[in-house]
PDB file of N, CA and C in Angstrom:
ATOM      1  N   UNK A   1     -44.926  44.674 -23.075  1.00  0.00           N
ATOM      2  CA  UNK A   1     -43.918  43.830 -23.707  1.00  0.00           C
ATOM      3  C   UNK A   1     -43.821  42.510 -22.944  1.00  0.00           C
ATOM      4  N   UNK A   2     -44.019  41.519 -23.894  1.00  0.00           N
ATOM      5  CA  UNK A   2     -43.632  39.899 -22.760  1.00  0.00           C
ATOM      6  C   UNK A   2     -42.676  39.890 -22.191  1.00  0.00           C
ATOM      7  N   UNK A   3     -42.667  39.064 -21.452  1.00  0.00           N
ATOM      8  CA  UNK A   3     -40.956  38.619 -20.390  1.00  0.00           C
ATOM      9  C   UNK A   3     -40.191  37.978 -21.571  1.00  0.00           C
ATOM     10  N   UNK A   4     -38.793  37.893 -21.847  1.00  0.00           N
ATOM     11  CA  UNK A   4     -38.009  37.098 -22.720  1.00  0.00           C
ATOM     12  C   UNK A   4     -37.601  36.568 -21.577  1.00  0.00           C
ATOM     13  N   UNK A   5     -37.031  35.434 -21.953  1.00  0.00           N
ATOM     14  CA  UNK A   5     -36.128  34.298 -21.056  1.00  0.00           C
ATOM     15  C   UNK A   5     -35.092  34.003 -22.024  1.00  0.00           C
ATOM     16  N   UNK A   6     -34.078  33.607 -21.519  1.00  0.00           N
ATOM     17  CA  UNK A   6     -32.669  33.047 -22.666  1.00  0.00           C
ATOM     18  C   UNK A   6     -32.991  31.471 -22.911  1.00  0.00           C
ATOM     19  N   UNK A   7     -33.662  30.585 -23.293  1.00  0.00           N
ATOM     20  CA  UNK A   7     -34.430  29.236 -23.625  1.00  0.00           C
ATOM     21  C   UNK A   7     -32.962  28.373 -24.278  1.00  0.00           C
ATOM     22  N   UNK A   8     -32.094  29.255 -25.035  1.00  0.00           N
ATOM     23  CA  UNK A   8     -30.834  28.501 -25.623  1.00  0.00           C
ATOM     24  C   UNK A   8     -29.861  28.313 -24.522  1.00  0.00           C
ATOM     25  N   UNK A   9     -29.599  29.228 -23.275  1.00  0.00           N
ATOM     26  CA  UNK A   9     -28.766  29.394 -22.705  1.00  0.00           C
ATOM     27  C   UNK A   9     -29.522  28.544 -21.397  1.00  0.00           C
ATOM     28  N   UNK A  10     -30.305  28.406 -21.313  1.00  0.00           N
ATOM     29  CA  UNK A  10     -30.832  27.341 -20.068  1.00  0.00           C
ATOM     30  C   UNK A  10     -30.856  25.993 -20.543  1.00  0.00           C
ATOM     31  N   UNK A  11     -31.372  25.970 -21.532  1.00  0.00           N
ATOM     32  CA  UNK A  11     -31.661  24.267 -22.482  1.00  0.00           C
ATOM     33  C   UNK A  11     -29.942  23.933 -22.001  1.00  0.00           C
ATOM     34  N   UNK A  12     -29.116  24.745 -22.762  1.00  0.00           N
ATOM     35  CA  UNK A  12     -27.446  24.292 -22.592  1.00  0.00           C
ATOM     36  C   UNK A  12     -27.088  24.088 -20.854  1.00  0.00           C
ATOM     37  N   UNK A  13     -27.703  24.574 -20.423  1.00  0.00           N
ATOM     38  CA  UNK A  13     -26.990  24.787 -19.299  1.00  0.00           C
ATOM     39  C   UNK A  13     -27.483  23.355 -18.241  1.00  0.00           C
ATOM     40  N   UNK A  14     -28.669  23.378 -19.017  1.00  0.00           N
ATOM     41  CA  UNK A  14     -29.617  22.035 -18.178  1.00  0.00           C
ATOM     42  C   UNK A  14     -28.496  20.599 -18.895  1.00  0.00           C
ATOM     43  N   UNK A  15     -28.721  21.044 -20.197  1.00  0.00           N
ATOM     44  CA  UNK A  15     -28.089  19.729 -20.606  1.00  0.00           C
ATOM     45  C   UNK A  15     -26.612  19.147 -20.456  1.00  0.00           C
ATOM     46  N   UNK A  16     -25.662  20.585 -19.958  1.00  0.00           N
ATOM     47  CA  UNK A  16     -24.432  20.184 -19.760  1.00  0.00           C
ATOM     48  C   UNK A  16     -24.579  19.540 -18.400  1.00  0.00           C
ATOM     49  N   UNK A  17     -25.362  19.583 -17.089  1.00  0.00           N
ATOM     50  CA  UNK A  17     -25.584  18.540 -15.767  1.00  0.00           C
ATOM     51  C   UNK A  17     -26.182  17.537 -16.223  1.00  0.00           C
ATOM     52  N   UNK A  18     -27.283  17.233 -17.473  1.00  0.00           N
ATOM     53  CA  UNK A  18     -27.722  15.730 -17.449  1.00  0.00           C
ATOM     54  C   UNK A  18     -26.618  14.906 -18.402  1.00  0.00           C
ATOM     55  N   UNK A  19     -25.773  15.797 -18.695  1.00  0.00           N
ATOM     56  CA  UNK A  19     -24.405  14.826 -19.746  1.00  0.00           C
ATOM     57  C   UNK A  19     -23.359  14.106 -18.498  1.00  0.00           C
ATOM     58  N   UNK A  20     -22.922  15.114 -17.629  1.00  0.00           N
ATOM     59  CA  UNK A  20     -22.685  14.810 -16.496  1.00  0.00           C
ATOM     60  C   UNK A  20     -23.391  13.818 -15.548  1.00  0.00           C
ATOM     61  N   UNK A  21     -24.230  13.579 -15.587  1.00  0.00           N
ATOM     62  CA  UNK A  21     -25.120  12.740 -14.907  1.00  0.00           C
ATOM     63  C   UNK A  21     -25.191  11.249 -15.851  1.00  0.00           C
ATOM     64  N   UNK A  22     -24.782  11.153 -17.015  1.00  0.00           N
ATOM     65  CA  UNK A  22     -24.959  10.054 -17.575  1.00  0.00           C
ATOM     66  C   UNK A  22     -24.479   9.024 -16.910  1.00  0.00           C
ATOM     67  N   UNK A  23     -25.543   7.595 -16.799  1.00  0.00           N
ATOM     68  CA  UNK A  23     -24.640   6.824 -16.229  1.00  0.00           C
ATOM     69  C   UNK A  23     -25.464   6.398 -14.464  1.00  0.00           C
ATOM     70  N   UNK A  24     -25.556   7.530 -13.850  1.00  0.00           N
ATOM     71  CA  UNK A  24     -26.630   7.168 -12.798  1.00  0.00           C
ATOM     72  C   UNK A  24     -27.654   6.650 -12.924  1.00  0.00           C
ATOM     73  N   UNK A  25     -28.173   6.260 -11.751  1.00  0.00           N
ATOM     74  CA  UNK A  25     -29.459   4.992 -11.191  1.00  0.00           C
ATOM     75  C   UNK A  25     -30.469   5.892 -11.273  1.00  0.00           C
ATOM     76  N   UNK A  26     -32.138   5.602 -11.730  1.00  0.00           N
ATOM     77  CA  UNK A  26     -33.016   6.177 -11.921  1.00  0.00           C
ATOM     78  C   UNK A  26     -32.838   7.216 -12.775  1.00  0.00           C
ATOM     79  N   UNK A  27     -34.357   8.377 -11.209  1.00  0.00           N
ATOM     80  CA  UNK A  27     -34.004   9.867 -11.415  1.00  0.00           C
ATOM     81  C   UNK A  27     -32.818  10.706 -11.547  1.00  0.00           C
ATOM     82  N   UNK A  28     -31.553   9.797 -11.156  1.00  0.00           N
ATOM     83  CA  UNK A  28     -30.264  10.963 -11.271  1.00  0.00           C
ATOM     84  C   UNK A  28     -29.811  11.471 -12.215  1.00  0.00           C
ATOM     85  N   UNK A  29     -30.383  10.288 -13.175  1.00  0.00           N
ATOM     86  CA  UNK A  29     -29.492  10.884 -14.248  1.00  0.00           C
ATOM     87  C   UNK A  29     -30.897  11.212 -15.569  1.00  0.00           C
ATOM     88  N   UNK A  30     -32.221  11.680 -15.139  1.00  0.00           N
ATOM     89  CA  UNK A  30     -33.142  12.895 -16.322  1.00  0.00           C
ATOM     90  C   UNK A  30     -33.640  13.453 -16.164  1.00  0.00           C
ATOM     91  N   UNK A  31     -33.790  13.773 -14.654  1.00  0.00           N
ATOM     92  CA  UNK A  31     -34.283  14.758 -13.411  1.00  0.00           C
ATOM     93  C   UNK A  31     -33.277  15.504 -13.470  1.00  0.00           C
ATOM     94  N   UNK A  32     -33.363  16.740 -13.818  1.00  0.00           N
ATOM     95  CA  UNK A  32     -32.713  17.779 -13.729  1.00  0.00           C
ATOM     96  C   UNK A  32     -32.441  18.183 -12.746  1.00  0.00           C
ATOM     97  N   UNK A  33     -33.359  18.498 -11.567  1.00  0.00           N
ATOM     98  CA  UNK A  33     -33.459  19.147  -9.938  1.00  0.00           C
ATOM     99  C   UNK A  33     -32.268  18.001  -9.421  1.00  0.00           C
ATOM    100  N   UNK A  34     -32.884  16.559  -9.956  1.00  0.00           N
ATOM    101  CA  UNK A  34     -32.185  15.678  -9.075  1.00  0.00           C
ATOM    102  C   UNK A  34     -30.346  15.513  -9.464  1.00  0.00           C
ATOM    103  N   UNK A  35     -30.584  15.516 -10.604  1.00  0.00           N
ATOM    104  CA  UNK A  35     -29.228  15.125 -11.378  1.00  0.00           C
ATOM    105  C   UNK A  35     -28.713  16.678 -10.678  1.00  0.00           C
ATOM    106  N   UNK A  36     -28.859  17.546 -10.803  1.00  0.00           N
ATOM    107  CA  UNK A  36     -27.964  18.342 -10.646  1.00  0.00           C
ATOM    108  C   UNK A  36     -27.164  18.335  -8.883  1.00  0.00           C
ATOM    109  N   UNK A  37     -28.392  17.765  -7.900  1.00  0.00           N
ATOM    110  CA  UNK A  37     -27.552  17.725  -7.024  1.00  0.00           C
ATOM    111  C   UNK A  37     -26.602  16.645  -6.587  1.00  0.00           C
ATOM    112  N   UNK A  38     -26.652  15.234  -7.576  1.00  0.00           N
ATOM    113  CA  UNK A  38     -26.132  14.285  -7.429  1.00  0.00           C
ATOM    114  C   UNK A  38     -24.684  14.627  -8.076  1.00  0.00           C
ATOM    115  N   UNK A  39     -24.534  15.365  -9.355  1.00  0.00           N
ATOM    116  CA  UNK A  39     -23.839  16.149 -10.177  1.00  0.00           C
ATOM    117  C   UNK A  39     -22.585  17.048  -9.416  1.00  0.00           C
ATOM    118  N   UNK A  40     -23.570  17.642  -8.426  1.00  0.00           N
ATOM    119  CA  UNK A  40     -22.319  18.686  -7.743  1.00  0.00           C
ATOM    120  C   UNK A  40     -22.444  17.692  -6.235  1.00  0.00           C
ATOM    121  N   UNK A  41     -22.826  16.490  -5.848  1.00  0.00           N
ATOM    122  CA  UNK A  41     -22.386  16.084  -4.771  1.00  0.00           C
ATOM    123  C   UNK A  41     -21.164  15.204  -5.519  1.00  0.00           C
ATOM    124  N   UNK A  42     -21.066  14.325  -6.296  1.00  0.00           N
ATOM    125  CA  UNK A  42     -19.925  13.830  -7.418  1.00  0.00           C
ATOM    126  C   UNK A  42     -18.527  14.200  -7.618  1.00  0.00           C
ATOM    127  N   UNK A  43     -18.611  16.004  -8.007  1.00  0.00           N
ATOM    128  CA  UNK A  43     -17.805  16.219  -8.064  1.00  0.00           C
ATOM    129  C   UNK A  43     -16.653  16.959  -6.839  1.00  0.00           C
ATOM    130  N   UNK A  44     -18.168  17.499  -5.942  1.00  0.00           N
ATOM    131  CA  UNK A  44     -17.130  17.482  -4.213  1.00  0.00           C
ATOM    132  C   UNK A  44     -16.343  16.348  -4.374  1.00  0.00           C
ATOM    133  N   UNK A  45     -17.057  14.894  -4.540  1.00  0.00           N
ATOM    134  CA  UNK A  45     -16.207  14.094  -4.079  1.00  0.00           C
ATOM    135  C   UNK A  45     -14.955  13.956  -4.451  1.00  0.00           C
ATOM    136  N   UNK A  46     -15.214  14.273  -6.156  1.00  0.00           N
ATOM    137  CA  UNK A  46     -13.632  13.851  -7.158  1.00  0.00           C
ATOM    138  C   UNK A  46     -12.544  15.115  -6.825  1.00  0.00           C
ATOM    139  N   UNK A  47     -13.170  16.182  -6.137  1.00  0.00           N
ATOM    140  CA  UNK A  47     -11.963  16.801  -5.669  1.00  0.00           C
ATOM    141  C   UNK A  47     -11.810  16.237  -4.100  1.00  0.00           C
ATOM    142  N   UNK A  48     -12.275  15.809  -3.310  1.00  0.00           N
ATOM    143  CA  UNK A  48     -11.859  15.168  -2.271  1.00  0.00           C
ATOM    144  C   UNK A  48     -11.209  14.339  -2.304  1.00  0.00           C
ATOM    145  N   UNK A  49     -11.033  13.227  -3.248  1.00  0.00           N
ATOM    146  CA  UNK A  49     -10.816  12.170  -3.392  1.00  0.00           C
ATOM    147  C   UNK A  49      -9.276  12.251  -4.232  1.00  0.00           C
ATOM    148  N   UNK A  50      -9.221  13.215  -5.354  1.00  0.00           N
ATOM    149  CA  UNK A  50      -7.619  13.877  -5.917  1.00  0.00           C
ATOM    150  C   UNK A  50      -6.833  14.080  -4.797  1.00  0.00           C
ATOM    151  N   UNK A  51      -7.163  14.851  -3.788  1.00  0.00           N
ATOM    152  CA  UNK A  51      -5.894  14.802  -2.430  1.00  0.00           C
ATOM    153  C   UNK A  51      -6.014  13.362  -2.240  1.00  0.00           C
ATOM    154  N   UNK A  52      -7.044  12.679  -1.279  1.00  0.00           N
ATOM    155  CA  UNK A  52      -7.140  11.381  -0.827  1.00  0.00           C
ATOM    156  C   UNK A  52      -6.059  10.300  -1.609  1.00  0.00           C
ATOM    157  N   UNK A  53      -6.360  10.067  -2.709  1.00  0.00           N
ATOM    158  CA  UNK A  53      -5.439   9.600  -3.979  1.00  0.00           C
ATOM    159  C   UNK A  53      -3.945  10.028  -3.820  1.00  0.00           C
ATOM    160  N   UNK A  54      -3.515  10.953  -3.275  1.00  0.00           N
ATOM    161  CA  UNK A  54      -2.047  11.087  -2.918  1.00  0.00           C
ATOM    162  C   UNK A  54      -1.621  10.114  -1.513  1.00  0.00           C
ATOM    163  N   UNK A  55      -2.462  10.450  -0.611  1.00  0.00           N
ATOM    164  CA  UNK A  55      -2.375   9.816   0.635  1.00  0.00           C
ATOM    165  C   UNK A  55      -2.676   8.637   1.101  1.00  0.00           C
ATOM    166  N   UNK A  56      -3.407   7.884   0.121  1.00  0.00           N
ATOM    167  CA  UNK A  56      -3.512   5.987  -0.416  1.00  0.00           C
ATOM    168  C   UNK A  56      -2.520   5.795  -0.931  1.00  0.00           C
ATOM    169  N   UNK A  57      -1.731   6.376  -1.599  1.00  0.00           N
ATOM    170  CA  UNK A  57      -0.531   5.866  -2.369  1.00  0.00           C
ATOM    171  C   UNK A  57       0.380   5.981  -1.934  1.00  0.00           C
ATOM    172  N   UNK A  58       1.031   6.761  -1.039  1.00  0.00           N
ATOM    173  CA  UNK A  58       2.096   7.185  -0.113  1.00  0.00           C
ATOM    174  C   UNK A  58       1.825   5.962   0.598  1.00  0.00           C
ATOM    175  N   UNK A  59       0.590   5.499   1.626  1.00  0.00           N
ATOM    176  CA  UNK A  59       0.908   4.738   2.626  1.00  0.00           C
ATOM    177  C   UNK A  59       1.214   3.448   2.249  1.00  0.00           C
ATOM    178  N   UNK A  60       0.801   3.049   0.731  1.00  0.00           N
ATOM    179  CA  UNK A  60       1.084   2.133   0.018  1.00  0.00           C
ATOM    180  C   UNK A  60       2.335   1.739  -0.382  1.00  0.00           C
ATOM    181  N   UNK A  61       2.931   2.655  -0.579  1.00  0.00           N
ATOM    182  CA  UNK A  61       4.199   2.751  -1.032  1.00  0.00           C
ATOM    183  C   UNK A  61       4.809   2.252   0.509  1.00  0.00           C
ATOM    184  N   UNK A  62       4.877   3.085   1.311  1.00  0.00           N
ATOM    185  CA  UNK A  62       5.583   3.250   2.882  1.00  0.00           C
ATOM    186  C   UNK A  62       4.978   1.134   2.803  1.00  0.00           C
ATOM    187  N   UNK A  63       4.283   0.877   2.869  1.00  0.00           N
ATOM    188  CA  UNK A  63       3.871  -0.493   3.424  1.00  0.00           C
ATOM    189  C   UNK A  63       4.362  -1.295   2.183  1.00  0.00           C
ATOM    190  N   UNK A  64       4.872  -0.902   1.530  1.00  0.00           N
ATOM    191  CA  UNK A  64       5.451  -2.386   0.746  1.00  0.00           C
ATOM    192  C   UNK A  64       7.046  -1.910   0.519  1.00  0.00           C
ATOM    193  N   UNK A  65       7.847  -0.803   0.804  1.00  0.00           N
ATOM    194  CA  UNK A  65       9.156  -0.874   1.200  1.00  0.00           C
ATOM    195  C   UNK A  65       8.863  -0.900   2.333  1.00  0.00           C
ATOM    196  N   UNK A  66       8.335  -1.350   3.550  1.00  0.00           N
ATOM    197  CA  UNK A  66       8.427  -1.476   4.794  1.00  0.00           C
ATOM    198  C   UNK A  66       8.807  -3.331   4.402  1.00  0.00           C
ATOM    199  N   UNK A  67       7.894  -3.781   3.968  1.00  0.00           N
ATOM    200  CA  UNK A  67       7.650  -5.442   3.964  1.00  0.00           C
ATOM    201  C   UNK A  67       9.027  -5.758   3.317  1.00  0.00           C
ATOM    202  N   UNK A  68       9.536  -4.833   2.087  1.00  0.00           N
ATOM    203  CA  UNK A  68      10.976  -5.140   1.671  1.00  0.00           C
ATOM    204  C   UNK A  68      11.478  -5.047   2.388  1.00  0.00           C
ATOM    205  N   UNK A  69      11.883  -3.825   2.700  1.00  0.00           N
ATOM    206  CA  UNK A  69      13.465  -3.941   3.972  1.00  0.00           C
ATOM    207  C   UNK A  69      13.359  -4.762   5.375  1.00  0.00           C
ATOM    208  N   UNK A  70      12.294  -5.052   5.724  1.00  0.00           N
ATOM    209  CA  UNK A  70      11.995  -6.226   6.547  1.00  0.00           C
ATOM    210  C   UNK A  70      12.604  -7.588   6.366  1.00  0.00           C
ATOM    211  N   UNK A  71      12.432  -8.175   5.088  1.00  0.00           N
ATOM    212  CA  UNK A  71      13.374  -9.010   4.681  1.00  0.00           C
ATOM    213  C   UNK A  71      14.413  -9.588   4.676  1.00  0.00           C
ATOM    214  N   UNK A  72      15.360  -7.821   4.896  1.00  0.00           N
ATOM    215  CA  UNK A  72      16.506  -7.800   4.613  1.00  0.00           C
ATOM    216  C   UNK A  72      17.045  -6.984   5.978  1.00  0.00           C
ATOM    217  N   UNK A  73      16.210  -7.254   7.405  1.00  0.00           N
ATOM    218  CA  UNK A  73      16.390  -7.423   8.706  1.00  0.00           C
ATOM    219  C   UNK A  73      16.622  -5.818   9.119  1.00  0.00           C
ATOM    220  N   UNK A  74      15.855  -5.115   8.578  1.00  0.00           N
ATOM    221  CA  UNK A  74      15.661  -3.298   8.823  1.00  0.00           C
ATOM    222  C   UNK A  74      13.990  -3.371   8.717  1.00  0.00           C
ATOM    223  N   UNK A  75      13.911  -2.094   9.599  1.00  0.00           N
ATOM    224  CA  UNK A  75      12.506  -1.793   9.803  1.00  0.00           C
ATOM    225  C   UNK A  75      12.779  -0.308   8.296  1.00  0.00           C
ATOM    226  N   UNK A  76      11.097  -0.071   8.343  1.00  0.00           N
ATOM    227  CA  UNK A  76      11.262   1.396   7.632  1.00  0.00           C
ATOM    228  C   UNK A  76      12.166   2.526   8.037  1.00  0.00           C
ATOM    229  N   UNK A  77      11.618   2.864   8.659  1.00  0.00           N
ATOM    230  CA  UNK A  77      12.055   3.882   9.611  1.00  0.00           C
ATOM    231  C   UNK A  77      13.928   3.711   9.477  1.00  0.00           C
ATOM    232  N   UNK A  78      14.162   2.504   9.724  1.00  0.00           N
ATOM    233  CA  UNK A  78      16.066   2.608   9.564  1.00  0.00           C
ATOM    234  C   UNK A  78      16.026   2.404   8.238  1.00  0.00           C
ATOM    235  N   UNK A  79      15.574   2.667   7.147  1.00  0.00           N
ATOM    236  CA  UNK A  79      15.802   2.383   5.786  1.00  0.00           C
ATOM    237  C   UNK A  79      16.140   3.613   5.728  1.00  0.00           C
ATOM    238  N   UNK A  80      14.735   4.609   6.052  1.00  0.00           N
ATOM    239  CA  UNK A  80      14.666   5.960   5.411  1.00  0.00           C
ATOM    240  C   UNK A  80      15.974   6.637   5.822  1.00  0.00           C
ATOM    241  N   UNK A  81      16.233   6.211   7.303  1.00  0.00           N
ATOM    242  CA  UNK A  81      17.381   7.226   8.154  1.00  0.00           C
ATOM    243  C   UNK A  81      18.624   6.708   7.230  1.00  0.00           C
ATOM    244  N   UNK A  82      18.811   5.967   6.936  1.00  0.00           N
ATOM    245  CA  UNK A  82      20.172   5.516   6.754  1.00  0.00           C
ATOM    246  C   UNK A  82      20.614   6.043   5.207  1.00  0.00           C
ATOM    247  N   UNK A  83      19.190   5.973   4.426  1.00  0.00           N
ATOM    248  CA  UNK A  83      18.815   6.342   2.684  1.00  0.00           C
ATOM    249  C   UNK A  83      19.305   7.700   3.355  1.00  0.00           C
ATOM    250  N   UNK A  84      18.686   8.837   4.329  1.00  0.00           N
ATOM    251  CA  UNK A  84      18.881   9.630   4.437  1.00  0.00           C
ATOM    252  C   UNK A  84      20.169   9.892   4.932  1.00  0.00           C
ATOM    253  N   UNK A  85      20.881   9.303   5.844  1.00  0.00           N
ATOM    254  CA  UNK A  85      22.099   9.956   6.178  1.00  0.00           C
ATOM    255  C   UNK A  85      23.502   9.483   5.176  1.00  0.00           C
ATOM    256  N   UNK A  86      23.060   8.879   4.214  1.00  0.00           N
ATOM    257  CA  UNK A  86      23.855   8.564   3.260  1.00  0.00           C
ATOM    258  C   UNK A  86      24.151   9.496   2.058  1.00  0.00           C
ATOM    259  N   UNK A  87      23.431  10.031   2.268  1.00  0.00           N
ATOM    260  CA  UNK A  87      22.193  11.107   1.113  1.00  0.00           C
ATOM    261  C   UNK A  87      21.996  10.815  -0.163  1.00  0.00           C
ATOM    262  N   UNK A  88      21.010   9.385   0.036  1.00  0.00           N
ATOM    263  CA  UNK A  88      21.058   9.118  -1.412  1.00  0.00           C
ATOM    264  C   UNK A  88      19.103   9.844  -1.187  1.00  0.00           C
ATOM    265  N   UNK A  89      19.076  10.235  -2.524  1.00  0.00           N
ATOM    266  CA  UNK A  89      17.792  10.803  -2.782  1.00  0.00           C
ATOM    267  C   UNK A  89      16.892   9.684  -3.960  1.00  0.00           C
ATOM    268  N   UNK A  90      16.323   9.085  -2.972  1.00  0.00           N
ATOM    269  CA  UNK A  90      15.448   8.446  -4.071  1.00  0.00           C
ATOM    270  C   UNK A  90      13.756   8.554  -3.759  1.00  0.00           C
ATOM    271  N   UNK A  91      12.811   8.808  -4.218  1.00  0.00           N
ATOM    272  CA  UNK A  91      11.572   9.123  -3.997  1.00  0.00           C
ATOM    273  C   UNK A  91      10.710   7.628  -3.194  1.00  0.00           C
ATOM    274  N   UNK A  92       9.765   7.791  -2.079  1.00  0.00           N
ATOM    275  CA  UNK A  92       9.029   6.461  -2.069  1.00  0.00           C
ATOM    276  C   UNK A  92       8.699   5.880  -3.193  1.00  0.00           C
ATOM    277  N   UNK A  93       7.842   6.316  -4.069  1.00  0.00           N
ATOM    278  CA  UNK A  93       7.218   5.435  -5.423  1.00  0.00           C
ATOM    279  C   UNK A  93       8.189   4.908  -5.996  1.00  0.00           C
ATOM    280  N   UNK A  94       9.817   5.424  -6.486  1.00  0.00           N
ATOM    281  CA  UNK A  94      10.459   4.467  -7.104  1.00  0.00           C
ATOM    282  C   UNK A  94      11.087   3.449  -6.264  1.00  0.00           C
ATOM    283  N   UNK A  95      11.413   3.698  -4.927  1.00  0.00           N
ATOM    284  CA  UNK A  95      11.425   2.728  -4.196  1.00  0.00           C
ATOM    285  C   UNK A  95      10.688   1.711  -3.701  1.00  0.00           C
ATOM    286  N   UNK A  96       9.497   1.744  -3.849  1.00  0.00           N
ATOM    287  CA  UNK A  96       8.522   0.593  -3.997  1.00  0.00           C
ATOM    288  C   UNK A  96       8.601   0.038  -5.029  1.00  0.00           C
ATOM    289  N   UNK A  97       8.787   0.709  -6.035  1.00  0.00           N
ATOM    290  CA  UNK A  97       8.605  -0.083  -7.305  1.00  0.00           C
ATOM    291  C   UNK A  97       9.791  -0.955  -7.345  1.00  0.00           C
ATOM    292  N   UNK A  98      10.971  -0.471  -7.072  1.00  0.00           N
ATOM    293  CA  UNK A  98      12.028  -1.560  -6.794  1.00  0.00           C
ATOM    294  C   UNK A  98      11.690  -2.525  -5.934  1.00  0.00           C
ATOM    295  N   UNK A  99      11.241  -2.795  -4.940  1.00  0.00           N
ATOM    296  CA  UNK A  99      10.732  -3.527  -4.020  1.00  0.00           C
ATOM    297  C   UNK A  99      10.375  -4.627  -4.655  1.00  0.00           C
ATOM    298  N   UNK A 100       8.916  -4.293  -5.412  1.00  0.00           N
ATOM    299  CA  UNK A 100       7.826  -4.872  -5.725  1.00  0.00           C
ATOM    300  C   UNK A 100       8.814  -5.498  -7.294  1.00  0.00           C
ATOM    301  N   UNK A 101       8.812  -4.395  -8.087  1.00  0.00           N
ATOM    302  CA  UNK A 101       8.956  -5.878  -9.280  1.00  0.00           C
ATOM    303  C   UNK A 101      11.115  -5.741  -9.394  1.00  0.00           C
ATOM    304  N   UNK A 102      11.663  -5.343  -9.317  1.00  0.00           N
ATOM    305  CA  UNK A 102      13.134  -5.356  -9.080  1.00  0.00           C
ATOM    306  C   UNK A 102      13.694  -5.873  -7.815  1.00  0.00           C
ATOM    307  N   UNK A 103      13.514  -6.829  -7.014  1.00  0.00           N
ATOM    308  CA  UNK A 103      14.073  -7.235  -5.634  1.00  0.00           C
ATOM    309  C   UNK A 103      15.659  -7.280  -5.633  1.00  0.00           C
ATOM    310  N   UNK A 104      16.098  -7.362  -6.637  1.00  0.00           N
ATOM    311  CA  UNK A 104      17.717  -7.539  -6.803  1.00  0.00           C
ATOM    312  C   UNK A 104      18.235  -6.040  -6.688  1.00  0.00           C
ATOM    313  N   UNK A 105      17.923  -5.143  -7.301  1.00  0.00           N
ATOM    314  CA  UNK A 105      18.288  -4.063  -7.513  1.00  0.00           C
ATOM    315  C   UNK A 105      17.878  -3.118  -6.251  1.00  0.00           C
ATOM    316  N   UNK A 106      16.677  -3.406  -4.909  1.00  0.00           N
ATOM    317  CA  UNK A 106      16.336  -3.164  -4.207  1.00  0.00           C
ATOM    318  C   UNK A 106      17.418  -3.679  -2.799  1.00  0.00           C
ATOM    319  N   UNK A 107      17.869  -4.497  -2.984  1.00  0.00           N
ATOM    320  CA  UNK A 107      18.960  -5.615  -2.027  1.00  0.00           C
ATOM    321  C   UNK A 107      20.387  -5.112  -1.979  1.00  0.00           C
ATOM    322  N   UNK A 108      20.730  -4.756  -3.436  1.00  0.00           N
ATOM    323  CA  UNK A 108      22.069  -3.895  -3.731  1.00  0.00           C
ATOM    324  C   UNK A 108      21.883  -2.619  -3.724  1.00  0.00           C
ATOM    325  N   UNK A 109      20.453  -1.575  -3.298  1.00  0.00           N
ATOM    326  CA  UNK A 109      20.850  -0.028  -2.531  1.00  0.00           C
ATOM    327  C   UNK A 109      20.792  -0.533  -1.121  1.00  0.00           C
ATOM    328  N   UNK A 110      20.064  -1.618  -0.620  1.00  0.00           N
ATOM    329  CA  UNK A 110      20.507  -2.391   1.097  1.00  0.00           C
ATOM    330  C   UNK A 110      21.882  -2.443   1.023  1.00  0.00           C
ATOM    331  N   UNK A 111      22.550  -2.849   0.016  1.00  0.00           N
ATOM    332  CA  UNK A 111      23.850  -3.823   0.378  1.00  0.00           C
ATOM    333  C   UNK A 111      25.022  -1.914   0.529  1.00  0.00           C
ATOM    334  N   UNK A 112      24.619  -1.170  -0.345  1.00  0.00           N
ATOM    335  CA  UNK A 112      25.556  -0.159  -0.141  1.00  0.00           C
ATOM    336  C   UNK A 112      25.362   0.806   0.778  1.00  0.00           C
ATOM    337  N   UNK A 113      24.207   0.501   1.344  1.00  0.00           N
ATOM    338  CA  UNK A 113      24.205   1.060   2.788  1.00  0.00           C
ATOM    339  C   UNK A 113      24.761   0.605   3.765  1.00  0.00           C
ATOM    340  N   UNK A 114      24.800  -0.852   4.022  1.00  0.00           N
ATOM    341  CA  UNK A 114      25.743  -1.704   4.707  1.00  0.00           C
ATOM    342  C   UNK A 114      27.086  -0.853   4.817  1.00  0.00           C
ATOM    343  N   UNK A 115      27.388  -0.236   3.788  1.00  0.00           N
ATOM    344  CA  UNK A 115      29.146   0.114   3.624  1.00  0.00           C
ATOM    345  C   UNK A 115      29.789   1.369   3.658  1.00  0.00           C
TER     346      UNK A 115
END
């Protein structure tokens, strides 16, 4: 009896890494051998890079309410303590965002900490 091979289930399986691969330089993307390891080096990255992506944006955030409350003659650090011992709960990201495009509305949660 000949060997069978599954020919539908490999063809698919080849072609779902060169769909993935669309888009790369050269061999990466119709070289199968090749595409596939460019394929799963790619997507290590995009899960490396989903945490990373939290931790660019945090420090982003921290560095432009730092540059606000600077302004307004506080470092970070006494923003957070004071946000905190006041107990107002507001998240970094919306507090940057006040920063950045609301400066008025950023000046008057300064001003009621003052009090």
């Amino acid at each position: 009896m000949p060997r069978s091979s599954n020919s539908v289930a490999s063809r698919k399986r080849r072609k779902k890494i060169l769909k993935k691969a669309k888009g790369y330089f050269g061999r990466r993307k119709n070289v199968y051998t090749i595409a596939k390891n460019a394929v799963e080096k790619g997507l290590s990255y995009a899960y490396r890079d989903r945490k990373n992506k939290k931790r660019v944006f945090r420090s982003l955030w921290i560095t432009r309410i730092n540059a606000a409350a600077r302004q307004h003659s506080l470092s970070y650090s006494e923003l957070i303590n004071k946000l905190k011992t006041k107990g107002i709960e507001i998240n970094r990201k919306v507090l940057a965002d006040l920063a950045m495009n609301e400066p008025e509305k950023f000046s008057k949660i300064i001003k009621d900490l003052e009090t």
